[in-house]
C-alpha atoms as a PDB file:
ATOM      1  CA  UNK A   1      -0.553   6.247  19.483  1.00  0.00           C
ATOM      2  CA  UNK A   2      -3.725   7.361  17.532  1.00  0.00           C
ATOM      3  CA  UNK A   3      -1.184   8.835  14.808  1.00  0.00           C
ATOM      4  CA  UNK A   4       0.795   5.763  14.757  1.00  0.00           C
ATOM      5  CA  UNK A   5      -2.008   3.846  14.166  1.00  0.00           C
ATOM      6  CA  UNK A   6      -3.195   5.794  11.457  1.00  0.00           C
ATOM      7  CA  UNK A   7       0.181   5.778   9.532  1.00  0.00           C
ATOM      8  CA  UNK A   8       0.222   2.116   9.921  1.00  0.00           C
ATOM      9  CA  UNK A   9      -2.761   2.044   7.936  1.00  0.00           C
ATOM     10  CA  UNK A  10      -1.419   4.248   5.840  1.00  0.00           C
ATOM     11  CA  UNK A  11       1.641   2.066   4.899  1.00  0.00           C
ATOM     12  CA  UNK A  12      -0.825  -1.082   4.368  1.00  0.00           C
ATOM     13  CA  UNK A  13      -2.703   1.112   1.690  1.00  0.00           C
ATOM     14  CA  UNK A  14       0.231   2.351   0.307  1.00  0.00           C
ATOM     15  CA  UNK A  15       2.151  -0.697   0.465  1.00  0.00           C
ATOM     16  CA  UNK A  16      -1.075  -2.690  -1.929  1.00  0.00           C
ATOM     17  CA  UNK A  17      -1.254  -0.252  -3.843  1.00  0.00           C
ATOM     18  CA  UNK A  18       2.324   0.084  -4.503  1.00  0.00           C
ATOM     19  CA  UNK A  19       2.953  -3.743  -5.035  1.00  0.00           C
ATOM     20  CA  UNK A  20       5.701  -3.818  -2.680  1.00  0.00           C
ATOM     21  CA  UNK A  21       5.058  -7.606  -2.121  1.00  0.00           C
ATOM     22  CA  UNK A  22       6.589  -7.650  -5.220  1.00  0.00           C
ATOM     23  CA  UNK A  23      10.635  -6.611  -3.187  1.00  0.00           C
ATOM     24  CA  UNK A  24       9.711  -8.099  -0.134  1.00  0.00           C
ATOM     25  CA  UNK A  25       9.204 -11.268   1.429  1.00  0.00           C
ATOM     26  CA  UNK A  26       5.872 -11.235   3.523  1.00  0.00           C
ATOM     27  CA  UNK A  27       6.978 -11.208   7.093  1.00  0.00           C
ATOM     28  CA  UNK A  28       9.792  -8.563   6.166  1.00  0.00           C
ATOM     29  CA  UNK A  29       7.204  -6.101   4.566  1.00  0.00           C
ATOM     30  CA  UNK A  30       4.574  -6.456   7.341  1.00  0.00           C
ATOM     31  CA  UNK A  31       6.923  -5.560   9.497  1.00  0.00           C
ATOM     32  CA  UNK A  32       8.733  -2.561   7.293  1.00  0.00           C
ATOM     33  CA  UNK A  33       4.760  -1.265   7.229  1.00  0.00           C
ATOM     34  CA  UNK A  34       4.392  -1.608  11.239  1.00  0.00           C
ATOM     35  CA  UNK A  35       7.386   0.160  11.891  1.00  0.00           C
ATOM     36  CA  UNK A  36       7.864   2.662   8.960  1.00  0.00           C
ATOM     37  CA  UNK A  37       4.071   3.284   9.347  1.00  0.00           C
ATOM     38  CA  UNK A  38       4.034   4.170  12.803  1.00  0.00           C
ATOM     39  CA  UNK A  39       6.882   6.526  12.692  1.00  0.00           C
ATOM     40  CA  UNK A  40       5.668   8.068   9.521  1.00  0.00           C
ATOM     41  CA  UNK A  41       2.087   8.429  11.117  1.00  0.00           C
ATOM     42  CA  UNK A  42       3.801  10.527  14.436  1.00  0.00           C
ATOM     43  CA  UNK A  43       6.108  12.670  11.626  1.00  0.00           C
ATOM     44  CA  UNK A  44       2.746  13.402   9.544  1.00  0.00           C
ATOM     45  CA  UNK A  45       0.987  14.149  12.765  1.00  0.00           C
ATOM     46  CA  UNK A  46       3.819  16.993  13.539  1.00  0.00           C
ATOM     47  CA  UNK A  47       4.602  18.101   9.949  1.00  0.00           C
ATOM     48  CA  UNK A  48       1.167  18.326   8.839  1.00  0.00           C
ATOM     49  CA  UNK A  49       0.221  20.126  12.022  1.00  0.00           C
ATOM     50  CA  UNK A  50       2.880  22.667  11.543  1.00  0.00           C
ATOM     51  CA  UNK A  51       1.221  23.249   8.109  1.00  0.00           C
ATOM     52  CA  UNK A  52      -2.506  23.101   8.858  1.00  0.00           C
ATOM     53  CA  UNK A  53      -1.271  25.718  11.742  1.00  0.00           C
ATOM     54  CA  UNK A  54       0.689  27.607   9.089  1.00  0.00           C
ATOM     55  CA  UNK A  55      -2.118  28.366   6.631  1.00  0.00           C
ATOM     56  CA  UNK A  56      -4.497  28.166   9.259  1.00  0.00           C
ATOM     57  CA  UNK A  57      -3.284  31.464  10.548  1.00  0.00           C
ATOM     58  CA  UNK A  58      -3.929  33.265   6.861  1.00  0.00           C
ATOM     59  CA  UNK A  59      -7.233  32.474   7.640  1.00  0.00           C
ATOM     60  CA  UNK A  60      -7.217  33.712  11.581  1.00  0.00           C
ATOM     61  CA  UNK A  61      -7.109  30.371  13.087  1.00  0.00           C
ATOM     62  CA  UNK A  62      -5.688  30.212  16.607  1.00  0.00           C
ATOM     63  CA  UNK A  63      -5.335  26.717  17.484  1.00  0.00           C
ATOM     64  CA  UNK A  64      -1.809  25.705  19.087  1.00  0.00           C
ATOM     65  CA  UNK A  65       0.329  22.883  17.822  1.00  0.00           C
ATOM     66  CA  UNK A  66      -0.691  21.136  20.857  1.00  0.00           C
ATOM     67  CA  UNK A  67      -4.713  21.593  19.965  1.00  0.00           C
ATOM     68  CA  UNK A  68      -3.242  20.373  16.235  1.00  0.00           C
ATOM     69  CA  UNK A  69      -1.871  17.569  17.167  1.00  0.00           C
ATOM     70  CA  UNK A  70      -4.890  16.614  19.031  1.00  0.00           C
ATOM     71  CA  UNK A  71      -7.489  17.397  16.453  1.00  0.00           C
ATOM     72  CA  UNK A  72      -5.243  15.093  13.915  1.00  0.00           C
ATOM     73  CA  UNK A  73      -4.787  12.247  16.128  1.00  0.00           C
ATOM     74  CA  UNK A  74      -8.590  12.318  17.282  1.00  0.00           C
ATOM     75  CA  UNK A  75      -9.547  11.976  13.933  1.00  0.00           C
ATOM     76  CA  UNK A  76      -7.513   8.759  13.400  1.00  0.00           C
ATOM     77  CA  UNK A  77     -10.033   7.013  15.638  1.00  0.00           C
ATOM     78  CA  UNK A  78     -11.500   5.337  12.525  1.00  0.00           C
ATOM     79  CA  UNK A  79      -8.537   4.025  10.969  1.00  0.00           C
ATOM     80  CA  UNK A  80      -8.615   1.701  14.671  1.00  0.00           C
ATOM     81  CA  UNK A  81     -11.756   0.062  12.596  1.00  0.00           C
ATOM     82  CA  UNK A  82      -9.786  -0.114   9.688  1.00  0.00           C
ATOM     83  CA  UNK A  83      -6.464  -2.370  11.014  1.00  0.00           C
ATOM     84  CA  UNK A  84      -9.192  -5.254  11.586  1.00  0.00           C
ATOM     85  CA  UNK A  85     -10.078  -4.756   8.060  1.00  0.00           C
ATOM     86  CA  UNK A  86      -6.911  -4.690   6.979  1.00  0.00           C
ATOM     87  CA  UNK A  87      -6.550  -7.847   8.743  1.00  0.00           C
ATOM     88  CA  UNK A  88      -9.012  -9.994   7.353  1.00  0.00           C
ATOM     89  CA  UNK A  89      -8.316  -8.996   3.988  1.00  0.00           C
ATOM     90  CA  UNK A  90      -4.702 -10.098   4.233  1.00  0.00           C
ATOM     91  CA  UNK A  91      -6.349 -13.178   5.768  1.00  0.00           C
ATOM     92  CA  UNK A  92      -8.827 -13.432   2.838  1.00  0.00           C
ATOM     93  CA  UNK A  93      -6.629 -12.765  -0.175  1.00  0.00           C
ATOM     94  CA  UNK A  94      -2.630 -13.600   1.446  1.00  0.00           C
ATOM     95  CA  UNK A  95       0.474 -12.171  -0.240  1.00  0.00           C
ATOM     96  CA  UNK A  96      -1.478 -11.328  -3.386  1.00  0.00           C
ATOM     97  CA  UNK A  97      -2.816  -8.325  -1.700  1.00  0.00           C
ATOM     98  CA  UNK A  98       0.437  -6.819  -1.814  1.00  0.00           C
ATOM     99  CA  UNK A  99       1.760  -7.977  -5.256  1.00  0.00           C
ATOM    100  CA  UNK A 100       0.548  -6.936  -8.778  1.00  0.00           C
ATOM    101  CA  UNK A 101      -1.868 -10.499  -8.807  1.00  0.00           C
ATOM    102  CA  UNK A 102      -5.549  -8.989  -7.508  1.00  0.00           C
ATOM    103  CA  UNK A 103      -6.226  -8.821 -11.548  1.00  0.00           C
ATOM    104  CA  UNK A 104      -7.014 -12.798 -11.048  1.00  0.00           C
ATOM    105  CA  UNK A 105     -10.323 -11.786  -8.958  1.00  0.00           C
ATOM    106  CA  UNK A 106     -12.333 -11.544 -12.012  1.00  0.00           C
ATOM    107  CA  UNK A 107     -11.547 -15.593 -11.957  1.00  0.00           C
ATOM    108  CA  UNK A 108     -12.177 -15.709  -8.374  1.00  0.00           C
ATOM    109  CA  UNK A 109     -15.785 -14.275  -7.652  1.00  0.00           C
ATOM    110  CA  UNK A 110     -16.380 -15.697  -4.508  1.00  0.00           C
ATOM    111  CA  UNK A 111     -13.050 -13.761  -3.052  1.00  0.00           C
ATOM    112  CA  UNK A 112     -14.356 -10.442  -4.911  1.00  0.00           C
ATOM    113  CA  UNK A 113     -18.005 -10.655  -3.142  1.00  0.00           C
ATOM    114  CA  UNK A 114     -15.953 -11.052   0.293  1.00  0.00           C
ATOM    115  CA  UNK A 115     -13.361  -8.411  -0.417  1.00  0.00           C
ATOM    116  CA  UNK A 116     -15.763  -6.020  -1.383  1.00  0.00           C
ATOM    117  CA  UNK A 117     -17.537  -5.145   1.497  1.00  0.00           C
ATOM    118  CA  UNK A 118     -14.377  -4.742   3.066  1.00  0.00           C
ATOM    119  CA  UNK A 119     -12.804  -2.738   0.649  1.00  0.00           C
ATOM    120  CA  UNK A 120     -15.795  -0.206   0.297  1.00  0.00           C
ATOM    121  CA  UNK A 121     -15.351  -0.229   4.468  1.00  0.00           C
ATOM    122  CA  UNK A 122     -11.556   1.073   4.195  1.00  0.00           C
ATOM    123  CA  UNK A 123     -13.072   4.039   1.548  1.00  0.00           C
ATOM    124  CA  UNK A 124     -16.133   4.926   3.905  1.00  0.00           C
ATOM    125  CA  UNK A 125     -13.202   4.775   7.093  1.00  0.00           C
ATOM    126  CA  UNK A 126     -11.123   7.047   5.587  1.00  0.00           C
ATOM    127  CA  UNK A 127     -13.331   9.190   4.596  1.00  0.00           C
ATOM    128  CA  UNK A 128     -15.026   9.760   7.639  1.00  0.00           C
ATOM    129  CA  UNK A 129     -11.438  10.353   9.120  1.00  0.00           C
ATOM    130  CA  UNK A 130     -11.273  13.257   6.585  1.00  0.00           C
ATOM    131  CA  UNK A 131     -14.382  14.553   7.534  1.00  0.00           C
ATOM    132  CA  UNK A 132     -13.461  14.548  11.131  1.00  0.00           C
ATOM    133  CA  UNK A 133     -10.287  15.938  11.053  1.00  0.00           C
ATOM    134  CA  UNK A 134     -11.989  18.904   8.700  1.00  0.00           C
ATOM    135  CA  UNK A 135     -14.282  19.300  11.125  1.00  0.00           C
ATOM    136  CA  UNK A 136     -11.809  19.156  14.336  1.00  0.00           C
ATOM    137  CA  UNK A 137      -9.782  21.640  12.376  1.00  0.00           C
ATOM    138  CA  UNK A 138     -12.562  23.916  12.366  1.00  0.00           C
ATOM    139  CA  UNK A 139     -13.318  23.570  16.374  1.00  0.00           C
ATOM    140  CA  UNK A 140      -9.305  24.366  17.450  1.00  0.00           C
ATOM    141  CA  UNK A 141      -9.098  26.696  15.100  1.00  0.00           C
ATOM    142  CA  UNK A 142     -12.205  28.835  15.903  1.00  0.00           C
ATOM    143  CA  UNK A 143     -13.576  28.784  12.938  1.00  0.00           C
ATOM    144  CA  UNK A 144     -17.346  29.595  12.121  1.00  0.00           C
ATOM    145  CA  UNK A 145     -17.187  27.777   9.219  1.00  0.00           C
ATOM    146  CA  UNK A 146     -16.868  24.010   8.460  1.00  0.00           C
ATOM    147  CA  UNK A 147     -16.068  24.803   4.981  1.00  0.00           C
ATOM    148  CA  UNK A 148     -13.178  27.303   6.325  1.00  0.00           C
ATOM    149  CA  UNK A 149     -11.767  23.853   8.112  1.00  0.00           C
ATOM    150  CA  UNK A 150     -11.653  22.001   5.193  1.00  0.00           C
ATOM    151  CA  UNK A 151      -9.833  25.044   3.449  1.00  0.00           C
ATOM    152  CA  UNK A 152      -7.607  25.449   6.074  1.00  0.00           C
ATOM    153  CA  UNK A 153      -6.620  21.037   5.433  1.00  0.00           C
ATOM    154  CA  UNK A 154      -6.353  21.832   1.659  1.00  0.00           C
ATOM    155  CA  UNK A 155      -4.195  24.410   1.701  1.00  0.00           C
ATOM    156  CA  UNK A 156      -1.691  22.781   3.746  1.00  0.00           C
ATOM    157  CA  UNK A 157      -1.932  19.726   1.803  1.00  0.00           C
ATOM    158  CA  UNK A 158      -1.263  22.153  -0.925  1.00  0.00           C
ATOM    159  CA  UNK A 159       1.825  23.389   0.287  1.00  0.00           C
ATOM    160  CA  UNK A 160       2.826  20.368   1.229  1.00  0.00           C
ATOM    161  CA  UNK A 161       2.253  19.165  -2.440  1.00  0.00           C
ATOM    162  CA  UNK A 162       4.533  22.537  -3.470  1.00  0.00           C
ATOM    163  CA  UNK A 163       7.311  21.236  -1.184  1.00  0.00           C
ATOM    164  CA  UNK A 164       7.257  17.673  -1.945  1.00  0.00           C
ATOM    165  CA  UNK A 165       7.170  18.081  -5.810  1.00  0.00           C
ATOM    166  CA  UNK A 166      10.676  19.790  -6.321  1.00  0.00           C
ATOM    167  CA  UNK A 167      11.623  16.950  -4.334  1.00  0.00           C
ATOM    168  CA  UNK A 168      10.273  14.337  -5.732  1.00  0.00           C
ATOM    169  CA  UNK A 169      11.595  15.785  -9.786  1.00  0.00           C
ATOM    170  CA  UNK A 170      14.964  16.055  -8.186  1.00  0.00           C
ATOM    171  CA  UNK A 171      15.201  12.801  -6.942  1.00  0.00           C
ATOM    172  CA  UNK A 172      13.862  11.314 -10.354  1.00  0.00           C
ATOM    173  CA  UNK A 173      10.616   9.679  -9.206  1.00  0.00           C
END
């Protein structure tokens, strides 16, 4: 569920930042982002874990896909903070958020002093997510090091960038 959870956000961030209010009608997006978001969230949990476990044995880690998956779903705990946020800036801002119109809050200063806070909130939540899953990384795997944790997360997001690349230049995005 944790994983789910976390993709969800996931989608929301992706789905502002993508403007994909701008092909979709409100209700049909917030639901594309609930379920596409959850499913993605359980496939990154078990791709990514496959990865982390991957590199993480170059390094002599020893954690099991089961430990994995646990470490990366325990470390989604803050993005539970961040669906409430996500929330009441939808509730705050409306279908805007989602379309290529937030350039208007230079007009609106009243909606960029409430947004803000909220917005720095989803930064500092994902970042401590990072941190935690860096550092849960480094527990399974039996690492001494926190800084061989976050290596371990960096070169699987590595690889992963080596896989999805080709991908993405054949497919013409």
């Amino acid at each position: 569920m944790l994983a789910g959870v976390a993709g969800i956000v996931r989608a929301l961030d992706r789905a502002a930042a993508m403007h994909f209010g701008l092909q979709f009608t409100s209700g049909a997006l917030l639901v594309l982002i609930a379920v596409a978001g959850f499913i993605g969230g359980l496939i990154s949990l078990w791709g990514f874990s496959l990865l982390v476990r991957w590199t993480g044995n170059w390094l002599g880690g020893k954690a099991t896909v089961e430990q994995l998956h646990a470490a990366y779903a325990w470390s989604s705990v803050p993005c539970l903070v961040q669906l409430p946020v996500w929330g009441m800036l939808i509730g705050f801002i409306g279908p805007r958020l989602f379309r290529n119109e937030l350039t208007t809050l230079a007009q609106e200063p009243e909606l960029a002093a409430q947004i803000f806070p909220l917005t720095l909130l989803t930064v500092i939540l994902g970042l401590w997510s990072f941190v935690l899953y860096c550092h849960a990384i480094t527990e399974v795997q039996g690492y001494q090091s926190s800084w061989k944790g976050l290596l371990n997360v960096v070169l699987a997001a590595s690889l992963f960038l080596v896989i999805l690349f080709p991908l993405a230049v054949i497919s013409g995005r």
